[in-house]
PDB file of N, CA and C in Angstrom:
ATOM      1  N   UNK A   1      57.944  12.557  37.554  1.00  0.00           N
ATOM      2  CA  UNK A   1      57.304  13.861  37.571  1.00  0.00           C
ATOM      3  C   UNK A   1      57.327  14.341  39.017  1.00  0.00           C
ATOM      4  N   UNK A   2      57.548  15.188  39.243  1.00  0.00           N
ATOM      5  CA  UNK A   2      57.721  16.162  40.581  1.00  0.00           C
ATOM      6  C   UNK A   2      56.274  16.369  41.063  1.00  0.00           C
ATOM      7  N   UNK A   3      56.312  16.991  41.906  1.00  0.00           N
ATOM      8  CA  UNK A   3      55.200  17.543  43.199  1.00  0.00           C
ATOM      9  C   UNK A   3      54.508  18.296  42.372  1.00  0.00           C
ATOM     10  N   UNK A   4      55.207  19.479  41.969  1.00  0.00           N
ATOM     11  CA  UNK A   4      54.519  20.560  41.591  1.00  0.00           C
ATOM     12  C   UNK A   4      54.144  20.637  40.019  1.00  0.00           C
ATOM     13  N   UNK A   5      54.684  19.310  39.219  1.00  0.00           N
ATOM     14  CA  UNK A   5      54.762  19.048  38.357  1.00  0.00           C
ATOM     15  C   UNK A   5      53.162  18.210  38.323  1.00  0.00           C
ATOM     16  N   UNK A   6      53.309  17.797  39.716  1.00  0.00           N
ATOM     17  CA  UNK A   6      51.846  16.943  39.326  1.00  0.00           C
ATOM     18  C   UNK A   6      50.530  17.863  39.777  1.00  0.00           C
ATOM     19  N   UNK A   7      51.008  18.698  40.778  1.00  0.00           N
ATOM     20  CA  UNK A   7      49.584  19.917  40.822  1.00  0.00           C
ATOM     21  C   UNK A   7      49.571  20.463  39.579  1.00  0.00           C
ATOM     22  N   UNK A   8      50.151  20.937  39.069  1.00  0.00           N
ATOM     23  CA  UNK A   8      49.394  21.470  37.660  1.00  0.00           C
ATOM     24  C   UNK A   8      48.786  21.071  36.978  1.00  0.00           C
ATOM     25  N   UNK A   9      49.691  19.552  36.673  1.00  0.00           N
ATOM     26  CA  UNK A   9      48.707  18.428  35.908  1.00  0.00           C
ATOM     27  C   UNK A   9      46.971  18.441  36.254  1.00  0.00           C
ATOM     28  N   UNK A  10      47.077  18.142  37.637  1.00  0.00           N
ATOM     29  CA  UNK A  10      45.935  18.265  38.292  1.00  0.00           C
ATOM     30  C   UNK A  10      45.077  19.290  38.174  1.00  0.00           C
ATOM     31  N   UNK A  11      45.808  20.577  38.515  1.00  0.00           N
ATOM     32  CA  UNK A  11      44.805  21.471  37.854  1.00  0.00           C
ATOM     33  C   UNK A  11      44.455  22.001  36.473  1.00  0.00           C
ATOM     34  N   UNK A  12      45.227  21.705  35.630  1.00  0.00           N
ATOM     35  CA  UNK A  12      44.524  21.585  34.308  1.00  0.00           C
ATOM     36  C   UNK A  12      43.679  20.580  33.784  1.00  0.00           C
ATOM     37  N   UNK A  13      44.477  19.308  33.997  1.00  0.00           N
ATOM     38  CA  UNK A  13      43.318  18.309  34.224  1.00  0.00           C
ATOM     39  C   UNK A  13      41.413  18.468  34.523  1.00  0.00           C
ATOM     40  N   UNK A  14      41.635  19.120  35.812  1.00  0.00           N
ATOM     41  CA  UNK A  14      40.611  19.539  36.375  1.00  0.00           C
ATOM     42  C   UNK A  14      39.946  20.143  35.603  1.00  0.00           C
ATOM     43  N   UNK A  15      40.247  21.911  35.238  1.00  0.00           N
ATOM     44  CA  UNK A  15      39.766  22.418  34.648  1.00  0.00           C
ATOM     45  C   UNK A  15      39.629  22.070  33.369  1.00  0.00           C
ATOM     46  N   UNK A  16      40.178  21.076  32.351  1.00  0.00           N
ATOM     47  CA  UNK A  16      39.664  20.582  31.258  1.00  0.00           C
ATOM     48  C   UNK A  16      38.530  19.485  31.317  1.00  0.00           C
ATOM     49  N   UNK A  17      38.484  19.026  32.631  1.00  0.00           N
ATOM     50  CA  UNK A  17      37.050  18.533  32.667  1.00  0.00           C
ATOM     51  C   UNK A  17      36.184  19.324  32.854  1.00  0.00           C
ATOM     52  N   UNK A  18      36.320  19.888  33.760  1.00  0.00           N
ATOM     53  CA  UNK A  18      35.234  21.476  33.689  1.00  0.00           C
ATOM     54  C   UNK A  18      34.688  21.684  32.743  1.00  0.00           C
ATOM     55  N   UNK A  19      35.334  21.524  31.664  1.00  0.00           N
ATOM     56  CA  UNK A  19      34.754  22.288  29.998  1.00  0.00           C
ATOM     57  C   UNK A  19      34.533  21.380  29.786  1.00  0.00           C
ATOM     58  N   UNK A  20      34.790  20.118  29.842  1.00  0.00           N
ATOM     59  CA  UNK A  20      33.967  18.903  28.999  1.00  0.00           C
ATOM     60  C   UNK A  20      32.656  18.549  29.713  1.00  0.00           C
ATOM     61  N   UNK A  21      32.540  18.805  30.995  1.00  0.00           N
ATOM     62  CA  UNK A  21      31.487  18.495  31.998  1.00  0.00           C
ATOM     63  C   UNK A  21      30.893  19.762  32.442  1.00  0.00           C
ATOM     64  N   UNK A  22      30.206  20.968  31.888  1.00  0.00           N
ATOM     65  CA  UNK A  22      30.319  21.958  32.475  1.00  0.00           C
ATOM     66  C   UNK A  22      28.510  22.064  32.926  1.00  0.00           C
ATOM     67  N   UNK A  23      28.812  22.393  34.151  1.00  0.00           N
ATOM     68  CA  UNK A  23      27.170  22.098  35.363  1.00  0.00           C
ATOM     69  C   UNK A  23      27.381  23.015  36.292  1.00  0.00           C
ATOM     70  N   UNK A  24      26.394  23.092  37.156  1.00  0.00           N
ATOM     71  CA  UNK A  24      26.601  23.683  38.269  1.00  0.00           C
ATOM     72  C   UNK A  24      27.616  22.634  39.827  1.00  0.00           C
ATOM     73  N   UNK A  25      28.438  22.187  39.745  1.00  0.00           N
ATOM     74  CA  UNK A  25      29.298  21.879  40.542  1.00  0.00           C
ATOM     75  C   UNK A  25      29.572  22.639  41.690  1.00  0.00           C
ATOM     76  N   UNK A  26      29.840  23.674  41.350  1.00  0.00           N
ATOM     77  CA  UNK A  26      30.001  24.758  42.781  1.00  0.00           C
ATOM     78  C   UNK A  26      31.762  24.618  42.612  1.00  0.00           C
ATOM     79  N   UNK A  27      32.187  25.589  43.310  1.00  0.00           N
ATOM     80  CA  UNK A  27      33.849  25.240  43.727  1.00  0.00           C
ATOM     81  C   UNK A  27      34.714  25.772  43.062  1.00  0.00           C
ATOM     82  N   UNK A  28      36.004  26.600  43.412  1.00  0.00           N
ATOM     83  CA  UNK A  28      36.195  27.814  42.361  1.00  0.00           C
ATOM     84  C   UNK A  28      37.497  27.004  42.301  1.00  0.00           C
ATOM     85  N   UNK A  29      38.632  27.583  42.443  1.00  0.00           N
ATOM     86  CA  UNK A  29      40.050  27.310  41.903  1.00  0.00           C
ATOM     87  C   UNK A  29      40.366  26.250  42.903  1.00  0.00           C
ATOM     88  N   UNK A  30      40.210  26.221  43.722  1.00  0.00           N
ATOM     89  CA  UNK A  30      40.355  25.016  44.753  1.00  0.00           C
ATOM     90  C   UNK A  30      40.284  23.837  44.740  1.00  0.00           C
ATOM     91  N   UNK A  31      38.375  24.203  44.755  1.00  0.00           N
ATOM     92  CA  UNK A  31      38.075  22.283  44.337  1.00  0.00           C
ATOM     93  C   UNK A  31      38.444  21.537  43.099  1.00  0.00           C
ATOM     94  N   UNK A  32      38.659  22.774  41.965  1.00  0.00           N
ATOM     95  CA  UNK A  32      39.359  22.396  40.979  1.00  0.00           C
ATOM     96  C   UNK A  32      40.792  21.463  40.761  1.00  0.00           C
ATOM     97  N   UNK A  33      41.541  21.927  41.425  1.00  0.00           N
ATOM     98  CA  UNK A  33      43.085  21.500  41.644  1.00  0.00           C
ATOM     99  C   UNK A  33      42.342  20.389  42.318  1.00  0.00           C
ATOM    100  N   UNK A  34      41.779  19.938  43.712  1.00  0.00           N
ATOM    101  CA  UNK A  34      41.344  18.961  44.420  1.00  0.00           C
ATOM    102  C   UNK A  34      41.087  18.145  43.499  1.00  0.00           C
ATOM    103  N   UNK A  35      40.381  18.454  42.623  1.00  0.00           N
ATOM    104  CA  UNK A  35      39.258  17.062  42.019  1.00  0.00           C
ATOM    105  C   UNK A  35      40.233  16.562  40.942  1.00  0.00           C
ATOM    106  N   UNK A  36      41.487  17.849  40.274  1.00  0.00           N
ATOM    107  CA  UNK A  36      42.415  17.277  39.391  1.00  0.00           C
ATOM    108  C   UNK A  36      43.243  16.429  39.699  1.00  0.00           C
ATOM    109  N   UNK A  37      43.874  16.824  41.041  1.00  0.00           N
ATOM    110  CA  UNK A  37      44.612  16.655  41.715  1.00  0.00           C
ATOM    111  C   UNK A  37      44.126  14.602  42.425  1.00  0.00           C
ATOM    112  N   UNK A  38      43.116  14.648  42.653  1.00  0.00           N
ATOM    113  CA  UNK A  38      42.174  13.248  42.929  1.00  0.00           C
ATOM    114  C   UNK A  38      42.363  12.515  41.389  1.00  0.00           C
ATOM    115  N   UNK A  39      41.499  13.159  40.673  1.00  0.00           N
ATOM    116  CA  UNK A  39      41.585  12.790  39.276  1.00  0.00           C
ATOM    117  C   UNK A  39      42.444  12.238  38.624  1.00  0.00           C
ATOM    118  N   UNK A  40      44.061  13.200  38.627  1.00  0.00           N
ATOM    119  CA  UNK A  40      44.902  12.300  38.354  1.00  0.00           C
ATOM    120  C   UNK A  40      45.349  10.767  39.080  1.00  0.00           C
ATOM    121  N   UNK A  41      44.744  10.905  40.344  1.00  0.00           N
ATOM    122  CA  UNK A  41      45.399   9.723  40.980  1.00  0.00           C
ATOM    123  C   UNK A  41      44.622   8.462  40.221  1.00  0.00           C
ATOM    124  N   UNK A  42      43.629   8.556  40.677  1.00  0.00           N
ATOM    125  CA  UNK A  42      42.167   8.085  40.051  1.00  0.00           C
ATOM    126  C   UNK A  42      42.829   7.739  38.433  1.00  0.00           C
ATOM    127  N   UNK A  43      43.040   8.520  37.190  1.00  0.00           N
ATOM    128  CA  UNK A  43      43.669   7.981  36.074  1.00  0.00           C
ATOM    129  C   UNK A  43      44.736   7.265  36.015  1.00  0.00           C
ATOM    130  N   UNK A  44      45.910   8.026  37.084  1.00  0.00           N
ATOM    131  CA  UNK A  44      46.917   6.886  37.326  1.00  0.00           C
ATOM    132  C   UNK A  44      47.004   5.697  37.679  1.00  0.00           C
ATOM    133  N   UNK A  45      45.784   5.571  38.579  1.00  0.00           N
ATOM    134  CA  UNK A  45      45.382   4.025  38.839  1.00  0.00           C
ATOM    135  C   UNK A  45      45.143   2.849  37.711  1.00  0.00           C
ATOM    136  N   UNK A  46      44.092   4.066  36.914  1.00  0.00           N
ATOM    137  CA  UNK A  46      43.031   2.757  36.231  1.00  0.00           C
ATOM    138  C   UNK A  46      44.188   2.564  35.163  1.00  0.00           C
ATOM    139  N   UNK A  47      45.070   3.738  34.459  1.00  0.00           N
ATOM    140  CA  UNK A  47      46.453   3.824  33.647  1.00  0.00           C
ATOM    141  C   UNK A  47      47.343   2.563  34.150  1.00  0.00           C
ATOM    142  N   UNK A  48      47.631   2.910  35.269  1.00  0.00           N
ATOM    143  CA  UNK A  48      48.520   1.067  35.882  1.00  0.00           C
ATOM    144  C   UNK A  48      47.839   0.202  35.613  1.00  0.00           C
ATOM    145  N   UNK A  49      47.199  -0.048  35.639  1.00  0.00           N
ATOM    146  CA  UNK A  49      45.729  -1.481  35.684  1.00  0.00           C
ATOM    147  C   UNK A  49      45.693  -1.718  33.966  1.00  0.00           C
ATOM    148  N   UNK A  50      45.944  -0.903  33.393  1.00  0.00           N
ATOM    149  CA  UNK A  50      46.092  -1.008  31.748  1.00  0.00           C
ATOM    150  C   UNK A  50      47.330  -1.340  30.957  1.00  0.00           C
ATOM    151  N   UNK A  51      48.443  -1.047  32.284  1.00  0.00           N
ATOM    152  CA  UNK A  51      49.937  -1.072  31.863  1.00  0.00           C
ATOM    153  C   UNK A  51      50.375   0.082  31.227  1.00  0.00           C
ATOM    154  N   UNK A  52      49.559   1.242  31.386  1.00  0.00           N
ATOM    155  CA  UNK A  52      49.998   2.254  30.264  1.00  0.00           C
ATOM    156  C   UNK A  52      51.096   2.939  31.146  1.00  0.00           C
ATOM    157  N   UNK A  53      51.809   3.790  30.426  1.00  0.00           N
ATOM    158  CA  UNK A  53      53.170   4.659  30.988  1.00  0.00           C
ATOM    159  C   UNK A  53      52.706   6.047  31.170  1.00  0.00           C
ATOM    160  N   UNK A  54      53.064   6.141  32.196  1.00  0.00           N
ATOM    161  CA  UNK A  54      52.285   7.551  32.952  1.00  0.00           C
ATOM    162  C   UNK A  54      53.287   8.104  33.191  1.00  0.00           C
ATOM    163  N   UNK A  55      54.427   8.377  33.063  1.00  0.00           N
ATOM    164  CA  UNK A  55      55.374   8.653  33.994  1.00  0.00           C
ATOM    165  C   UNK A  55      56.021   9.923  33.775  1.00  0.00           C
ATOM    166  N   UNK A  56      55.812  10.258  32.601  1.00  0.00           N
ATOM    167  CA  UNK A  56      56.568  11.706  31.851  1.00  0.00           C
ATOM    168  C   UNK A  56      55.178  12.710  31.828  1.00  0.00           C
ATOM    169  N   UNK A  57      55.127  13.833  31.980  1.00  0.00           N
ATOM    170  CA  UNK A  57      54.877  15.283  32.056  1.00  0.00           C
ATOM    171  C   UNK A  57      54.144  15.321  30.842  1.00  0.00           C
ATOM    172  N   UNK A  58      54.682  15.225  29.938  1.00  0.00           N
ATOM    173  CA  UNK A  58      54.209  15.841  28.428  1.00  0.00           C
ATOM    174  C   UNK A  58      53.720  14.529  27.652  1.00  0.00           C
ATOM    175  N   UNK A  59      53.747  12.874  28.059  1.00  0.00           N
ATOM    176  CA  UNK A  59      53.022  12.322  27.444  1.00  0.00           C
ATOM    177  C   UNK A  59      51.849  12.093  27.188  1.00  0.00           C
ATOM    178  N   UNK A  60      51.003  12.151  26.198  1.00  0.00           N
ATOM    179  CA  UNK A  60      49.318  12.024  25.876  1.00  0.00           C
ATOM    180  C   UNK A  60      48.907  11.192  26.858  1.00  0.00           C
ATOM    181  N   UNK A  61      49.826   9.788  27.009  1.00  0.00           N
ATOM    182  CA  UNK A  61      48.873   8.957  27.808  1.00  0.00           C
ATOM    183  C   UNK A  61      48.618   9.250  29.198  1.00  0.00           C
ATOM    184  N   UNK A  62      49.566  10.147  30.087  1.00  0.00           N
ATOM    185  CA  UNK A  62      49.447  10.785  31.231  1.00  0.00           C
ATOM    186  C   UNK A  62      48.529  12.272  31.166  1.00  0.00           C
ATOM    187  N   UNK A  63      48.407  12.582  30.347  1.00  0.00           N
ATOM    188  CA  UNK A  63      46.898  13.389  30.239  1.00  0.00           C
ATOM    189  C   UNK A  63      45.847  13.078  29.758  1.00  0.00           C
ATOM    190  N   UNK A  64      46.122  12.039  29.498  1.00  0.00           N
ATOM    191  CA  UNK A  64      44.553  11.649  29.117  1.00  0.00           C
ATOM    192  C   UNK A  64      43.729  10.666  29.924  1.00  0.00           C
ATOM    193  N   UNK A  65      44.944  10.219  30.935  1.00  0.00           N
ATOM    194  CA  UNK A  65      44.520   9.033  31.947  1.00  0.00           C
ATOM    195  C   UNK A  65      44.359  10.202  32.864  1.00  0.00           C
ATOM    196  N   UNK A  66      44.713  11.085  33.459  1.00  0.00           N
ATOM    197  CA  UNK A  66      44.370  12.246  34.485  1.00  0.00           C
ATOM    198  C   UNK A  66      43.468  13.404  34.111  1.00  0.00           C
ATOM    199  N   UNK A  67      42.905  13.833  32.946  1.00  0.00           N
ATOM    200  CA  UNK A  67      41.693  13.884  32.484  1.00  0.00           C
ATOM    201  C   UNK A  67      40.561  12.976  32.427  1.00  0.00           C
ATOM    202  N   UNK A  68      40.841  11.834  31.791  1.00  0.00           N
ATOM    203  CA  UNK A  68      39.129  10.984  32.089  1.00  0.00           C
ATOM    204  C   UNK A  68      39.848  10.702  33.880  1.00  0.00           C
ATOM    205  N   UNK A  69      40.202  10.582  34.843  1.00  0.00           N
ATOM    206  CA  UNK A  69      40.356  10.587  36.030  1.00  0.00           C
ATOM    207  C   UNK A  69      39.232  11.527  36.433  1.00  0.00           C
ATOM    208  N   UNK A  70      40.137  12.730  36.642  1.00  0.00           N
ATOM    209  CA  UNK A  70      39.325  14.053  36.374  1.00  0.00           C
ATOM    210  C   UNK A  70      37.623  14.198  36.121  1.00  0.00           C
ATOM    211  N   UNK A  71      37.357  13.549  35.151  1.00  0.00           N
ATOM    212  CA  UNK A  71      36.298  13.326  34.300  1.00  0.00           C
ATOM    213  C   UNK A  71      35.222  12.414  35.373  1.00  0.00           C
ATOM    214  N   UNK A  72      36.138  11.202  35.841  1.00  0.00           N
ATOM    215  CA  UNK A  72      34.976  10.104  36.651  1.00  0.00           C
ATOM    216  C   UNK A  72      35.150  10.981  38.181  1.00  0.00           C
ATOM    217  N   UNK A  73      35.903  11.206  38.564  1.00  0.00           N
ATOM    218  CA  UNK A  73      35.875  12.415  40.103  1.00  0.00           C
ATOM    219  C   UNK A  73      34.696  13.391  39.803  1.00  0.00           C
ATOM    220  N   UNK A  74      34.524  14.075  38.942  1.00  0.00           N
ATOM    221  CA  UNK A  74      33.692  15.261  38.637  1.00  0.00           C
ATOM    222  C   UNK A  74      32.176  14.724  38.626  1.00  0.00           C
ATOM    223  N   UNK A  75      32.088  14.006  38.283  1.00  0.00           N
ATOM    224  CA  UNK A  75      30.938  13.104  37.736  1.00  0.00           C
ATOM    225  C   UNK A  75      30.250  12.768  39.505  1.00  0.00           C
ATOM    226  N   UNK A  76      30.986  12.112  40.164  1.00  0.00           N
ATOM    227  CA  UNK A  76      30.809  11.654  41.263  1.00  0.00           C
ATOM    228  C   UNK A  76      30.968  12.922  42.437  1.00  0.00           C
ATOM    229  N   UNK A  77      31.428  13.778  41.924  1.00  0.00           N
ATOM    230  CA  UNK A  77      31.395  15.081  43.214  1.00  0.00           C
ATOM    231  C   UNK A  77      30.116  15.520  42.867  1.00  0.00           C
ATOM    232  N   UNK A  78      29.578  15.804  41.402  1.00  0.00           N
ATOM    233  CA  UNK A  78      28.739  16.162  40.892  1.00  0.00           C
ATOM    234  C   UNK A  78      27.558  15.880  41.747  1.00  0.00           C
ATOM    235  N   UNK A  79      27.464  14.257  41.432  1.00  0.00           N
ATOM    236  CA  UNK A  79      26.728  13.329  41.843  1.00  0.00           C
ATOM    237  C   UNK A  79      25.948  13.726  43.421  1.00  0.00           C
ATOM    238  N   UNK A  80      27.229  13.454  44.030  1.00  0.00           N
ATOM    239  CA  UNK A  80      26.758  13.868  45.487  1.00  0.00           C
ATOM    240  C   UNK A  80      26.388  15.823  46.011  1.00  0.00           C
ATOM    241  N   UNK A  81      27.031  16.347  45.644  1.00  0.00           N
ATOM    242  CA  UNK A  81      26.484  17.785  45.559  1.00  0.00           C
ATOM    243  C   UNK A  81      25.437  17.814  45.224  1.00  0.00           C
ATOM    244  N   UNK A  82      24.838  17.485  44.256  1.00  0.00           N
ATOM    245  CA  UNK A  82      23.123  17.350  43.700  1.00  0.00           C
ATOM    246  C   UNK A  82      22.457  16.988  44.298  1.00  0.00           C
ATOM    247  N   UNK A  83      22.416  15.624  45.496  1.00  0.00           N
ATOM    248  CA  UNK A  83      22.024  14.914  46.318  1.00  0.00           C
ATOM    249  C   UNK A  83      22.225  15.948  47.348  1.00  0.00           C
ATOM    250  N   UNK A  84      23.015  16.164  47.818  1.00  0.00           N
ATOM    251  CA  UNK A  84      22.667  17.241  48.788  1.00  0.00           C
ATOM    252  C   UNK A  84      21.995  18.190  48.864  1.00  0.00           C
ATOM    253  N   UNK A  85      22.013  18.932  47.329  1.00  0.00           N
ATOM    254  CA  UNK A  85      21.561  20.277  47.776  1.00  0.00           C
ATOM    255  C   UNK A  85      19.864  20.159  47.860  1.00  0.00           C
ATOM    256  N   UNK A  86      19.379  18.590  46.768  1.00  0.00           N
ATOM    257  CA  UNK A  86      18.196  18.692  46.542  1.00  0.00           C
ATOM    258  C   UNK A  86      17.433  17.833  48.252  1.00  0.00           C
ATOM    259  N   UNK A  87      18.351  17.352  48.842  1.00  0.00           N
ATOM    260  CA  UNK A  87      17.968  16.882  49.892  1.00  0.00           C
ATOM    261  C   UNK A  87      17.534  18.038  50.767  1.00  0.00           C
ATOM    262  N   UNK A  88      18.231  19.311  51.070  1.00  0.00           N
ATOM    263  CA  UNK A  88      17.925  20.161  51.654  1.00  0.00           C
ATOM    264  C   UNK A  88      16.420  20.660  51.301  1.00  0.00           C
ATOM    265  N   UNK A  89      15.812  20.807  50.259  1.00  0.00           N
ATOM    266  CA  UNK A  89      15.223  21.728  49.711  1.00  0.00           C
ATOM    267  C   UNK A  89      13.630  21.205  50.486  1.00  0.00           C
TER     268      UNK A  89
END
């Protein structure tokens, strides 16, 4: 899969966690791609560690390992954004 093949991933990724996780996060099209973009790496990892085949564009198991990616990144940006903002207050 290519470069630009994998930002998209990433940012759909992203934004399909968005909708499965949807909070106040903060972060518009940007952190989106970022956290997909993380996310997928993050799925690709735990995907190797499972032996699964990540390697093609259009297979389920490469979106679904860069979605729940996606999914544990969001969770944990979440995490700490909350901590911050309520630390300020």
């Amino acid at each position: 899969m290519g470069f630009l093949g994998f930002l998209l991933l990433g940012l759909i990724a992203g934004a399909i966690a968005k909708l499965i996780l949807p909070g106040k996060q903060g972060g518009g099209w940007l952190i989106t791609l970022l956290l997909g973009v993380v996310g997928a790496i993050v799925g690709g990892w735990i995907g190797g560690l499972f032996g699964l085949d990540i390697s093609g564009f259009f297979d389920i198991g490469t979106w679904l390992c860069a979605i729940g990616g996606s999914i544990i990144v969001l969770l944990i940006y979440g995490a700490i954004v909350s901590r911050r903002s309520g630390s300020k207050a």
